[in-house]
C-alpha atoms as a PDB file:
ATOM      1  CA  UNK A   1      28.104  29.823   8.707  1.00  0.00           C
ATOM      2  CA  UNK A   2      29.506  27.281  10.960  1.00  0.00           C
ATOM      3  CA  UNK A   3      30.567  23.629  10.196  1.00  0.00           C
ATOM      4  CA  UNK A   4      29.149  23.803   6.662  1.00  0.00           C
ATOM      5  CA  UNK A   5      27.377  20.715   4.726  1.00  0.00           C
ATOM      6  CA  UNK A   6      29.207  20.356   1.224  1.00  0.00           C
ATOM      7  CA  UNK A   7      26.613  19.260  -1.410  1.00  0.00           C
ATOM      8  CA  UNK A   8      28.434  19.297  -4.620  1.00  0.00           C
ATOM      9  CA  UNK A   9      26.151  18.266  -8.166  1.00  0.00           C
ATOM     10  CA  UNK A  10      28.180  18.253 -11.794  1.00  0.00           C
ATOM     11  CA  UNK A  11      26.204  17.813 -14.812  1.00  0.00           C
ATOM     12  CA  UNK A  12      26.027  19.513 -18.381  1.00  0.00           C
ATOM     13  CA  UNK A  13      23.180  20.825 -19.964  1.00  0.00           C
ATOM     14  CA  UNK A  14      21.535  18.324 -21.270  1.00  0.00           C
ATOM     15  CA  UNK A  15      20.439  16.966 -17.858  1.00  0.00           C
ATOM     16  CA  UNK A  16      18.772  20.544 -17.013  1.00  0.00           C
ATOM     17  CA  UNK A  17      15.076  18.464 -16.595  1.00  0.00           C
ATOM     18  CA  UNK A  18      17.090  16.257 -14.187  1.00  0.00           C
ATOM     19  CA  UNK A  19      19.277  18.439 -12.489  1.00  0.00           C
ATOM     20  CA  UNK A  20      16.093  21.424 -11.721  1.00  0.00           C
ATOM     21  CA  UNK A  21      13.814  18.197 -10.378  1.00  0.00           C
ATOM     22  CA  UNK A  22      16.992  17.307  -8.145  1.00  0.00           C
ATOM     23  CA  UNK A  23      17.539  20.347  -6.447  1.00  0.00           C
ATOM     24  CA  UNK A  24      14.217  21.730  -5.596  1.00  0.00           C
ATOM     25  CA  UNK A  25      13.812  18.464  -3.825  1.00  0.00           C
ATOM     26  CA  UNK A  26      17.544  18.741  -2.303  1.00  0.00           C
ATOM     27  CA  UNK A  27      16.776  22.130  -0.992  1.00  0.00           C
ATOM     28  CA  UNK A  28      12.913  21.433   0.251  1.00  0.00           C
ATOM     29  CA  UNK A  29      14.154  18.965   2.706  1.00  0.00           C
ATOM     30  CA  UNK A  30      17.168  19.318   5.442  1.00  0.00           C
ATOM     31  CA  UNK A  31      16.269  20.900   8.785  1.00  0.00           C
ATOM     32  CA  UNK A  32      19.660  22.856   8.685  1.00  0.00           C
ATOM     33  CA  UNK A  33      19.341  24.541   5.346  1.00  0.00           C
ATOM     34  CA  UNK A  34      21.169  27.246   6.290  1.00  0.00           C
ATOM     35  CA  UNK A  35      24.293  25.129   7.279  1.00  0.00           C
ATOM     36  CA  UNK A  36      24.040  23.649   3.553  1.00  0.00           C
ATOM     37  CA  UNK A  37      27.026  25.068   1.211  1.00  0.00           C
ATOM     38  CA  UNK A  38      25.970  23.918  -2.196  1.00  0.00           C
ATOM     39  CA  UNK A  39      28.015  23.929  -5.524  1.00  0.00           C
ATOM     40  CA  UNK A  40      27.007  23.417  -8.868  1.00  0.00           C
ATOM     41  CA  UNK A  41      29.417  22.234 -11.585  1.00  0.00           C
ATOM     42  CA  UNK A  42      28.326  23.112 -15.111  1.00  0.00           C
ATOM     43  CA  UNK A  43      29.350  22.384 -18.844  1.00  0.00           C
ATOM     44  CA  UNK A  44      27.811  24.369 -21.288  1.00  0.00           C
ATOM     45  CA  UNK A  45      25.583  26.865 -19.332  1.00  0.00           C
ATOM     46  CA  UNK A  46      24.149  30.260 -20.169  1.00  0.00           C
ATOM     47  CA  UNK A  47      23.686  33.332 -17.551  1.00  0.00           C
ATOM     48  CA  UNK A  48      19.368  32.857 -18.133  1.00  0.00           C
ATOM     49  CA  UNK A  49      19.751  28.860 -17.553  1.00  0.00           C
ATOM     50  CA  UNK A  50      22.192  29.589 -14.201  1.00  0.00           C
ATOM     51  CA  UNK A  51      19.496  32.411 -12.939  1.00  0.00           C
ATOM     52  CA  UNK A  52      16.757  29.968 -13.086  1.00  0.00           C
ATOM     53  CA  UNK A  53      18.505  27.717 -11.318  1.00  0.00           C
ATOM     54  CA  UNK A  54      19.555  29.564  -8.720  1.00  0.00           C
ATOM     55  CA  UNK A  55      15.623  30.732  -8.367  1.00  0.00           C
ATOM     56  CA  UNK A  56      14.810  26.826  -8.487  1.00  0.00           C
ATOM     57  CA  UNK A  57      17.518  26.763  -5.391  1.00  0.00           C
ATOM     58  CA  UNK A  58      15.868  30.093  -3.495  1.00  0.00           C
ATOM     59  CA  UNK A  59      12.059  29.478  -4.458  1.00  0.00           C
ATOM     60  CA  UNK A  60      12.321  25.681  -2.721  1.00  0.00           C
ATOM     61  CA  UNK A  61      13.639  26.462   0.512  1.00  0.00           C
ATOM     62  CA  UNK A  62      17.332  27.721  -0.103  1.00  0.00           C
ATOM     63  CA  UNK A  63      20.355  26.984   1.407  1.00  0.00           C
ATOM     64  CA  UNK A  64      23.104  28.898   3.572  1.00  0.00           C
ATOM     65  CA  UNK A  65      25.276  29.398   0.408  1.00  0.00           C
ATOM     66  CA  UNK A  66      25.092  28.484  -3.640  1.00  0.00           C
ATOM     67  CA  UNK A  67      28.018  28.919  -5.480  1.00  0.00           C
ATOM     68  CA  UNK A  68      27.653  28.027  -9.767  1.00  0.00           C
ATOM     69  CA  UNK A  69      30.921  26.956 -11.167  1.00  0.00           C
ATOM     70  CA  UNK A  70      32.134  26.096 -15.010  1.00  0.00           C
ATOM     71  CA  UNK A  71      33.018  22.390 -15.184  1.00  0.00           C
ATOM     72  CA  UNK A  72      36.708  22.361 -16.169  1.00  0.00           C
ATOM     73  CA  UNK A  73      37.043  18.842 -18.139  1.00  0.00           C
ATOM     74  CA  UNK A  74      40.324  19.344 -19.757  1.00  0.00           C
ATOM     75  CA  UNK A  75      41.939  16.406 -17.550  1.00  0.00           C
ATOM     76  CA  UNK A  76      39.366  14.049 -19.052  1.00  0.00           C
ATOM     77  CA  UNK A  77      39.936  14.271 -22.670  1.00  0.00           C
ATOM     78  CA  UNK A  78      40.364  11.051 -24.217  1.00  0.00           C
ATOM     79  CA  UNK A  79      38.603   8.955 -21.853  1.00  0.00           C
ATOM     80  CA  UNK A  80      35.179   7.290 -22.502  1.00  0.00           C
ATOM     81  CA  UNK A  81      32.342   9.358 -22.355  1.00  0.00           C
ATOM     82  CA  UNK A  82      28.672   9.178 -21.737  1.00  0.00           C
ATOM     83  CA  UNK A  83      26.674  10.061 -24.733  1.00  0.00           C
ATOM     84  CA  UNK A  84      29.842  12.386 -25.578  1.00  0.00           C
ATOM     85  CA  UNK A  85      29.709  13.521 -22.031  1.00  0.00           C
ATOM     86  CA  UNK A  86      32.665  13.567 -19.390  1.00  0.00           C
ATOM     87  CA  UNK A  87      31.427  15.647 -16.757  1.00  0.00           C
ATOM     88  CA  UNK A  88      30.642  12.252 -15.219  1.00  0.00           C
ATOM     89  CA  UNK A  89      34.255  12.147 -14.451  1.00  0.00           C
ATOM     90  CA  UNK A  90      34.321  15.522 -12.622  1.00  0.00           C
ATOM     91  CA  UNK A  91      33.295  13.873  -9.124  1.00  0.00           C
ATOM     92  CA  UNK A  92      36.719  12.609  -8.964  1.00  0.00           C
ATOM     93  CA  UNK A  93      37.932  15.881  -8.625  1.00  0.00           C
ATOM     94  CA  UNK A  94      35.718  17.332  -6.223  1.00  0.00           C
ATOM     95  CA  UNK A  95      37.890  17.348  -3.006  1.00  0.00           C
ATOM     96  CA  UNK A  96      40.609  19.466  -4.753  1.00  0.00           C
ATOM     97  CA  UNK A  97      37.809  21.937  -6.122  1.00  0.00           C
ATOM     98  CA  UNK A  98      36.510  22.636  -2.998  1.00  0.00           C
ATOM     99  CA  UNK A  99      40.066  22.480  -0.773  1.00  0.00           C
ATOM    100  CA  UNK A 100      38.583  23.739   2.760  1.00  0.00           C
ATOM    101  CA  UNK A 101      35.884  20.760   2.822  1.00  0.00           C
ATOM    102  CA  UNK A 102      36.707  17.972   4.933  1.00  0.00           C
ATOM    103  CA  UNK A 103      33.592  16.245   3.889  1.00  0.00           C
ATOM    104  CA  UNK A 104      31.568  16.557   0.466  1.00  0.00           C
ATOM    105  CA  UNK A 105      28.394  14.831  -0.546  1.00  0.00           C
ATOM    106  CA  UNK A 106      28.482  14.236  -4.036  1.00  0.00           C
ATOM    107  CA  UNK A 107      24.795  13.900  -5.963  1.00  0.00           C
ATOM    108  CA  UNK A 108      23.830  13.087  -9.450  1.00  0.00           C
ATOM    109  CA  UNK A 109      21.129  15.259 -11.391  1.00  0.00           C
ATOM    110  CA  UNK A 110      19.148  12.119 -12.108  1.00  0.00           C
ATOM    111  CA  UNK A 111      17.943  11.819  -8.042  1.00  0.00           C
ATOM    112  CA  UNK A 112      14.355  13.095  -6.304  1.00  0.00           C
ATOM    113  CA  UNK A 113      15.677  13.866  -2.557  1.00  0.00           C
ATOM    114  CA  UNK A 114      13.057  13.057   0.018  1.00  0.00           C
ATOM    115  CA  UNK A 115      15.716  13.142   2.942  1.00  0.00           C
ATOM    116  CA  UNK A 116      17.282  15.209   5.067  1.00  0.00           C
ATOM    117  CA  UNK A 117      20.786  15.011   3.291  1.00  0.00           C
ATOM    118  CA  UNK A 118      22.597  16.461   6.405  1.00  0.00           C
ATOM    119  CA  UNK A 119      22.265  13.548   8.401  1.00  0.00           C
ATOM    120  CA  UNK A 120      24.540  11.651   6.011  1.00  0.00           C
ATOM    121  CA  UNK A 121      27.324  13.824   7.625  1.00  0.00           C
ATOM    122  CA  UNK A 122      26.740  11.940  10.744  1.00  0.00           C
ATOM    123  CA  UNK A 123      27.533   8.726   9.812  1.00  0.00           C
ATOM    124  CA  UNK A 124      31.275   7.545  10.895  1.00  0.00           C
ATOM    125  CA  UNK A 125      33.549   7.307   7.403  1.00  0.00           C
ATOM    126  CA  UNK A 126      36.455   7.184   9.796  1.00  0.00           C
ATOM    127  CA  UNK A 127      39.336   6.439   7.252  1.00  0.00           C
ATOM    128  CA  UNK A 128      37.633   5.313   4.718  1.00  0.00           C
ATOM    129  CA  UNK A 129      37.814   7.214   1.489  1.00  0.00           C
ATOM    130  CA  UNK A 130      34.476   7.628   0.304  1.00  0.00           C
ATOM    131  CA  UNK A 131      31.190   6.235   1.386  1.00  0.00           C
ATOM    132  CA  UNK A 132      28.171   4.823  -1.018  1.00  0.00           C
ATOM    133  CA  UNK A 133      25.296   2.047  -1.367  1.00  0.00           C
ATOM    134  CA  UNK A 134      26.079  -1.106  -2.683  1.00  0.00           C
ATOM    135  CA  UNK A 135      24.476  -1.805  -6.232  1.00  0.00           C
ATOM    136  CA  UNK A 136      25.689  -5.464  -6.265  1.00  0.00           C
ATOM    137  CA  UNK A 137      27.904  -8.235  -6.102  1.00  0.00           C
ATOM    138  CA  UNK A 138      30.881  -7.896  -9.023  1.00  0.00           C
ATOM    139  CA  UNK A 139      29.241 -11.321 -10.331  1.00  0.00           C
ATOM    140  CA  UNK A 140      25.926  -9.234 -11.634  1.00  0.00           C
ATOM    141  CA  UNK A 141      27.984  -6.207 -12.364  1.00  0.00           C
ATOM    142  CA  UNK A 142      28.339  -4.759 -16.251  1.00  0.00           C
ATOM    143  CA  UNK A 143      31.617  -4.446 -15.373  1.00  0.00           C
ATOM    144  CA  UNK A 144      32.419  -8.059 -13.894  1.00  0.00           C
ATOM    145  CA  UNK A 145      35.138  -8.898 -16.386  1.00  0.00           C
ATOM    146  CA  UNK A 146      37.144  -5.855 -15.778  1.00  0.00           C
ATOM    147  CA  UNK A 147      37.030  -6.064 -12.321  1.00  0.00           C
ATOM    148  CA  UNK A 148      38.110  -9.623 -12.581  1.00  0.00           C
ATOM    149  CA  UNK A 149      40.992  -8.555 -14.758  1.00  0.00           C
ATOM    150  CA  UNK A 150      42.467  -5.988 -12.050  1.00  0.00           C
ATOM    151  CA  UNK A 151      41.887  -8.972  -9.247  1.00  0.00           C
ATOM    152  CA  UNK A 152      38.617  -8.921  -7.610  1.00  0.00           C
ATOM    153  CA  UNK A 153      36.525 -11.715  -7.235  1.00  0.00           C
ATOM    154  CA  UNK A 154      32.649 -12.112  -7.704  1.00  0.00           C
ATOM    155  CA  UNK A 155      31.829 -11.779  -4.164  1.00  0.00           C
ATOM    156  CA  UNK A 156      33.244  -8.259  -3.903  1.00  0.00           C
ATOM    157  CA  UNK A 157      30.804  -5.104  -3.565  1.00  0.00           C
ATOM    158  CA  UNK A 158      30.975  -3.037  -6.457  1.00  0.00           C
ATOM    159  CA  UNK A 159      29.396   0.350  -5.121  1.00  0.00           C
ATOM    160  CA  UNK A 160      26.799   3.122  -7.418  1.00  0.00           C
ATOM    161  CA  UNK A 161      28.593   6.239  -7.809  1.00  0.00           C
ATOM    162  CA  UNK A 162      25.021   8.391  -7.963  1.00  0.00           C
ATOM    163  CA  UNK A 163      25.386   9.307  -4.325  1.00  0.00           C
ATOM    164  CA  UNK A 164      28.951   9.498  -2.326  1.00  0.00           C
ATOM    165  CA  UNK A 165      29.864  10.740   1.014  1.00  0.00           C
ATOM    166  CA  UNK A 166      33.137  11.467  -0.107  1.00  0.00           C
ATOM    167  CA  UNK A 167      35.868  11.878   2.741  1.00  0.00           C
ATOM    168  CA  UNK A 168      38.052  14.850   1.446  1.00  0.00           C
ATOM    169  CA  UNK A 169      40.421  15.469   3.800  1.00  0.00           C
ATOM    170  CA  UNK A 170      41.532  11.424   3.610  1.00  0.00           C
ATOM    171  CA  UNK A 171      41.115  11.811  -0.586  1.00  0.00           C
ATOM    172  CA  UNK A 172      43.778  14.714  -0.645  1.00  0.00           C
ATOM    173  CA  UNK A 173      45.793  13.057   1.951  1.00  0.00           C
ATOM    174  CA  UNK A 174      46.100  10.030  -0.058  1.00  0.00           C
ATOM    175  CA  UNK A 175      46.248  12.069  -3.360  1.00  0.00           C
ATOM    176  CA  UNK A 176      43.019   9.732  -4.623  1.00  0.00           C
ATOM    177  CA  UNK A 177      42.588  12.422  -7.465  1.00  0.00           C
ATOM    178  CA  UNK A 178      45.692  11.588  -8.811  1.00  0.00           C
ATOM    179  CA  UNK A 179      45.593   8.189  -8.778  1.00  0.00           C
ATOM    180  CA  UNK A 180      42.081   8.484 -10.172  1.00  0.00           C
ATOM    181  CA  UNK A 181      43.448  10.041 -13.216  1.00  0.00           C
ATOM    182  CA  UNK A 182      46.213   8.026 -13.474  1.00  0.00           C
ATOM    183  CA  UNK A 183      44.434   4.406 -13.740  1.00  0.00           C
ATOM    184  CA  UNK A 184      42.031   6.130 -16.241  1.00  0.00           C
ATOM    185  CA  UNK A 185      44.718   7.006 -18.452  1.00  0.00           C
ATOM    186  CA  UNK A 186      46.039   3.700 -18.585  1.00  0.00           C
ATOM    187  CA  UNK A 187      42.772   1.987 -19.035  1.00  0.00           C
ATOM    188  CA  UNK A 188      40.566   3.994 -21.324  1.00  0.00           C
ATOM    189  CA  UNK A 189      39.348   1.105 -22.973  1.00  0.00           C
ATOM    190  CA  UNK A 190      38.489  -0.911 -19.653  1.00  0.00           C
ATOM    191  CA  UNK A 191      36.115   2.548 -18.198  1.00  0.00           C
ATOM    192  CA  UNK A 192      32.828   0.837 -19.192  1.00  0.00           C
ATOM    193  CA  UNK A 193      30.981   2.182 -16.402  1.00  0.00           C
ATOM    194  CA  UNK A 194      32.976   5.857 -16.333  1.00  0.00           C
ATOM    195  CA  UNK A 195      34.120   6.961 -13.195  1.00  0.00           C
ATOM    196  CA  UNK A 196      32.108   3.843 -11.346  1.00  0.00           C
ATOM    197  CA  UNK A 197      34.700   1.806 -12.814  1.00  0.00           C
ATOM    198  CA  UNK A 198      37.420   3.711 -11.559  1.00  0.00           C
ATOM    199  CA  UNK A 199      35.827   4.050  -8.056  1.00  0.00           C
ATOM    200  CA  UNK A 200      35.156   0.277  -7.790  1.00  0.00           C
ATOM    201  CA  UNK A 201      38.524  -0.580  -8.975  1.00  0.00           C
ATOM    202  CA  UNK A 202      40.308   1.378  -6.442  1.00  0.00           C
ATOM    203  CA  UNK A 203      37.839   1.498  -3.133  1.00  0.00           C
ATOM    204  CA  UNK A 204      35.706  -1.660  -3.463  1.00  0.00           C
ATOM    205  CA  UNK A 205      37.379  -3.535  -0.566  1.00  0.00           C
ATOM    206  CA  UNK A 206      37.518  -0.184   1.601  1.00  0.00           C
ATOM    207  CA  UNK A 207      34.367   2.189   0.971  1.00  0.00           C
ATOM    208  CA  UNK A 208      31.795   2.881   3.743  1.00  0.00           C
ATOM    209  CA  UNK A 209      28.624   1.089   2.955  1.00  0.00           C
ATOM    210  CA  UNK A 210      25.785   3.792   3.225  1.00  0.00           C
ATOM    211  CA  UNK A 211      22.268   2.685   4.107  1.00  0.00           C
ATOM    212  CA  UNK A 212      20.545   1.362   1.056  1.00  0.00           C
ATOM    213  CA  UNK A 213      17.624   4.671   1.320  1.00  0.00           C
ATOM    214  CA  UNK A 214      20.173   7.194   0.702  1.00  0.00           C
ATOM    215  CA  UNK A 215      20.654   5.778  -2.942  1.00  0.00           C
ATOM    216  CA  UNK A 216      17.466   3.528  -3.711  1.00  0.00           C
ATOM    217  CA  UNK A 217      18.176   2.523  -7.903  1.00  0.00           C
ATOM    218  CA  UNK A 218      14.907   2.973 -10.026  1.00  0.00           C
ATOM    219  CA  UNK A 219      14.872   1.642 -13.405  1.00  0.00           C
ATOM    220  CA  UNK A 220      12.833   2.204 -15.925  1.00  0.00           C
ATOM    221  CA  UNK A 221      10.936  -0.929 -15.893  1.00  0.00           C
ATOM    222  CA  UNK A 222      10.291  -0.483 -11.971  1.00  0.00           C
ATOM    223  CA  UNK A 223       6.788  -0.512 -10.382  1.00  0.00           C
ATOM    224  CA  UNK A 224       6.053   2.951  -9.202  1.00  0.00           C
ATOM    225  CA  UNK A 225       6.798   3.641  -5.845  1.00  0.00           C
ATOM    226  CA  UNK A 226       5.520   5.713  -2.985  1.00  0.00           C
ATOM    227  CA  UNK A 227       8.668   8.261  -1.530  1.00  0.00           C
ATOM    228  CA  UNK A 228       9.441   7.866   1.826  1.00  0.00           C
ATOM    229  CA  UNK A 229      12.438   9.340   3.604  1.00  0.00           C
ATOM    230  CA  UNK A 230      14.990   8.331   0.495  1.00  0.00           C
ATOM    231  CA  UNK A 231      17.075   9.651  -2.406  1.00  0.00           C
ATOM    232  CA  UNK A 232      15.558   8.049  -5.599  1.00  0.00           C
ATOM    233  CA  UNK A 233      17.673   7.572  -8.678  1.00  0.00           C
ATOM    234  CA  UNK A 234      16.497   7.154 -11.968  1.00  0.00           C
ATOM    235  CA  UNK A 235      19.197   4.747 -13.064  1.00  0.00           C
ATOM    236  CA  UNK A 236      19.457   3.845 -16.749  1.00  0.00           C
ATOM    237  CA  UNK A 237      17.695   5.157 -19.707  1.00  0.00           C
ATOM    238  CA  UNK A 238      15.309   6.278 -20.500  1.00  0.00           C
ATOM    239  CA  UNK A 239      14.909   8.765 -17.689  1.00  0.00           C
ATOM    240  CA  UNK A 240      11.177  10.242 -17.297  1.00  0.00           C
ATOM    241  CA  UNK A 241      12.546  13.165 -19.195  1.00  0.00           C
ATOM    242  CA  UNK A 242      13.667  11.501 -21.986  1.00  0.00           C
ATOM    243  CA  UNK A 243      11.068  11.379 -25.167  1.00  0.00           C
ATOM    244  CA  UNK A 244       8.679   8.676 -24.210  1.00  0.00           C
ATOM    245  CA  UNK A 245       9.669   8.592 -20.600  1.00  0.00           C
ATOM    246  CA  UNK A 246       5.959   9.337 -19.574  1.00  0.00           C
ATOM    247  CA  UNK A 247       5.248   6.306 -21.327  1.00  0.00           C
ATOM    248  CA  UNK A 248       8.310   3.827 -20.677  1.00  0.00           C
ATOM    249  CA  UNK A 249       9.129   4.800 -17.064  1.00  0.00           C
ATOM    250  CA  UNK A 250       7.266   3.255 -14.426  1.00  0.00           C
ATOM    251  CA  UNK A 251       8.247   6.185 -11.675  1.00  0.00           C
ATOM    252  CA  UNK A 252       7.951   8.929 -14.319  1.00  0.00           C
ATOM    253  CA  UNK A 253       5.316  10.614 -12.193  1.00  0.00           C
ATOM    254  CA  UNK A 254       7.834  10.863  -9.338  1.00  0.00           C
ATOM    255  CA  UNK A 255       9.842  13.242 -11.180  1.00  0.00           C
ATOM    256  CA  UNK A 256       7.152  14.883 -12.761  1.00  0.00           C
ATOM    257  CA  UNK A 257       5.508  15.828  -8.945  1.00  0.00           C
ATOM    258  CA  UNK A 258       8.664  17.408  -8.730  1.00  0.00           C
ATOM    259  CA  UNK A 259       9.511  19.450 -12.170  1.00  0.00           C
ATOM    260  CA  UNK A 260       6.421  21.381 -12.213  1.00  0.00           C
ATOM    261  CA  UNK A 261       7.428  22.825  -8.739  1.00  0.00           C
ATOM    262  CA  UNK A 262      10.571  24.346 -10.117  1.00  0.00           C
ATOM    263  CA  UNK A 263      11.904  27.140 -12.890  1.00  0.00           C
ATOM    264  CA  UNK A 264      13.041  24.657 -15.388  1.00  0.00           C
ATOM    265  CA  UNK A 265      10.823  25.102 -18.981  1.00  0.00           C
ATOM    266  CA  UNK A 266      10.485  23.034 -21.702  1.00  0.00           C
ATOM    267  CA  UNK A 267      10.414  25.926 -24.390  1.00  0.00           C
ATOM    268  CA  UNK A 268      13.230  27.516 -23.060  1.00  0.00           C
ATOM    269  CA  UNK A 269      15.739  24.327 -22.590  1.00  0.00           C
ATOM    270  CA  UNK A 270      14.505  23.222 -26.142  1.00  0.00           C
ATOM    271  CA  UNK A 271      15.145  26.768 -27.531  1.00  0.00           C
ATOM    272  CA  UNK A 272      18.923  26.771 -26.298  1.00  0.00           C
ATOM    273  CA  UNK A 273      19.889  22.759 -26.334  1.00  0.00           C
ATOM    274  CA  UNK A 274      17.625  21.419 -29.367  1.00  0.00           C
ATOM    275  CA  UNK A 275      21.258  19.298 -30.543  1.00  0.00           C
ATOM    276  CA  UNK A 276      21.709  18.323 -27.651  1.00  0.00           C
ATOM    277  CA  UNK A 277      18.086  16.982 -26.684  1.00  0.00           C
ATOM    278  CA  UNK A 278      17.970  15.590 -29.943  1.00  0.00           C
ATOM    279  CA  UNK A 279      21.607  13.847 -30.419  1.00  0.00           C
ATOM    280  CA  UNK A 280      20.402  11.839 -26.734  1.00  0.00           C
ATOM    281  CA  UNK A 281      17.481  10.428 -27.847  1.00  0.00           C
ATOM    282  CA  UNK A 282      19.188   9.119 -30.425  1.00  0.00           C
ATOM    283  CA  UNK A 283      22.073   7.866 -28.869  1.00  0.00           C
ATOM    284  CA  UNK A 284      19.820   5.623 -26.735  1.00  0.00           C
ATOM    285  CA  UNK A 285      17.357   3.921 -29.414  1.00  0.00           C
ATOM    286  CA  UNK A 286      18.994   1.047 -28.233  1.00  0.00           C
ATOM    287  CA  UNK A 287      17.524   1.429 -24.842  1.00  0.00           C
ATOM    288  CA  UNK A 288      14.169   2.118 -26.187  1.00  0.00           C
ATOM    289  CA  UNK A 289      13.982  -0.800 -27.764  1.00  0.00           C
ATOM    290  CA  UNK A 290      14.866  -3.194 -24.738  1.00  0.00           C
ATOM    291  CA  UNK A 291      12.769  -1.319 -22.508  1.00  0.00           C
ATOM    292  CA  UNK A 292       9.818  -1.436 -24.731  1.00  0.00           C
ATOM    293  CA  UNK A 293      10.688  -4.824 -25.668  1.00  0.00           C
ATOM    294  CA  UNK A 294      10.094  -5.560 -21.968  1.00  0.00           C
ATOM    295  CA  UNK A 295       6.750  -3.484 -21.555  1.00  0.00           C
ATOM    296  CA  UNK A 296       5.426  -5.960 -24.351  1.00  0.00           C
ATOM    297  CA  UNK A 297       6.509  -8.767 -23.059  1.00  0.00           C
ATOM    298  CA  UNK A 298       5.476  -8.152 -19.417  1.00  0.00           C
ATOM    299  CA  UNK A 299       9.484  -8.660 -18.185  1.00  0.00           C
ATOM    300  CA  UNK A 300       9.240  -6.090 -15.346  1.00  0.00           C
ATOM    301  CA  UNK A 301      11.658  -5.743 -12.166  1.00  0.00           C
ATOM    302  CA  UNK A 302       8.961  -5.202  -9.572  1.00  0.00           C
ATOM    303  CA  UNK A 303      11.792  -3.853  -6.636  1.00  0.00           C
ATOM    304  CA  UNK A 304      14.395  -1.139  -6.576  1.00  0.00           C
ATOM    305  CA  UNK A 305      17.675  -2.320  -6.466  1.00  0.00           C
ATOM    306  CA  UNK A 306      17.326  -5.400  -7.122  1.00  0.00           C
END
């Protein structure tokens, strides 16, 4: 296979409804399939839930080359996690996992792909570290007072880590993993936004702005939306997954289009992750509330990314 595109995806198994919905529409899409090396990055997975995905992979199109790894997080211990996740952080690591890539596009497992990811290759990252879509000024950001303490202003772009073109051979050059790690360590407390924190902190001055399709932000409270030659991400909670999310989510029918069209069952991802499943929903009553405080009340954001 020459010239290979690196897709990389790391997730745990929790986000199995995500991640299956993903790549069946990842691997339905990009005229050079075959050219398409893609790597998984797993915490917590079984040999039945890796064969399914694999036949999710093969049964939607394929690609040139799959390759299912386990998600090493012992360099992440002690830093903030997501729901008591940290593979989150694992993106940061990516261009030392896969040393012979000089370019790796990096994908969350909460995205439906209706775009031909291999053009993003294309696009000219020259030096610049990584490549993403702006989410929004640092003066609307969740993280706004963090980034103020570590000297950016409110004008500066903070960027969405769902999607990144990341620039490997520049990352390793530069030893961006390290440094990564480094400011994470000394700021556990500051990491409100995970590894977007870190990213913004270091790169928002110097990132490749990406066109705004390849990463357009869908929470739940959006008005549902017709795909179109884009990468949609379900940003927030609840995702259409979630308990409820058939209700609360305004584009849950965009991921449900997908899900039926892949390997991933409900009895069987119940049967080996009921904790798991369980433990989430709980860990985001909070979000239930506010989203179905803004269902009553009619408060609805009627664009993506805005």
């Amino acid at each position: 296979m020459n010239s290979p595109f690196h897709v990389a995806l790391c997730c745990n198994g929790s986000l199995l409804p995500g991640l299956h919905a993903t790549l069946a529409s990842l691997t339905r899409s990009p005229d050079q399939r075959d050219k398409v090396s893609l790597h998984l990055f797993i915490s917590g997975s079984d040999p039945a839930g890796q064969d399914d995905l694999r036949r999710t992979v093969i049964e939607s199109g394929g690609v040139g080359d799959l390759q299912l790894h386990e998600a090493d997080l012992s360099d992440f211990q002690g830093l903030r996690s997501l729901h008591g996740d940290r593979t989150i952080y694992l993106r940061l690591k990516l261009p030392d996992l896969l040393p012979d890539a000089p370019t790796i596009l990096y994908l969350d497992s909460d995205l439906i792909v209706d775009a031909d990811v291999c053009e993003m290759f294309a696009l000219p990252l020259a030096d610049a570290p990584l490549g993403a879509v702006v989410a929004e000024p640092v003066a609307w950001s969740l993280d706004r007072d963090v980034f103020h303490q570590l000297g950016l202003n409110d004008d500066d772009r903070s960027l969405n880590s769902g999607v990144l073109l990341i620039n490997a051979t520049q990352w390793r050059k530069n030893g961006v993993t390290q440094q990564a790690l480094e400011f994470a360590r000394a700021h556990p407390t500051l990491l409100k936004s995970h590894d977007q924190t870190i990213l913004n902190t270091l790169f928002s001055r110097t990132y490749y702005e990406l066109p705004k399709r390849f990463n357009i932000m869908l929470a739940p409270e959006n008005q549902p939306l017709e795909v179109n030659d884009a990468i949609y991400h379900f940003m927030g909670s609840p995702k259409p997954w979630d308990p409820f999310g058939n209700i609360l989510h305004g584009n849950w029918r965009l991921w449900k289009n997908v899900i039926g069209q892949t390997r991933f069952r409900w009895g069987d991802f119940l049967a080996r992750y009921p904790g798991s499943y369980v433990a989430r929903a709980w860990a985001l009553r909070y979000s239930y509330l506010r989203v179905t405080k803004r269902r009553v009340l009619g408060v609805f954001n009627p664009r993506p990314n805005g």
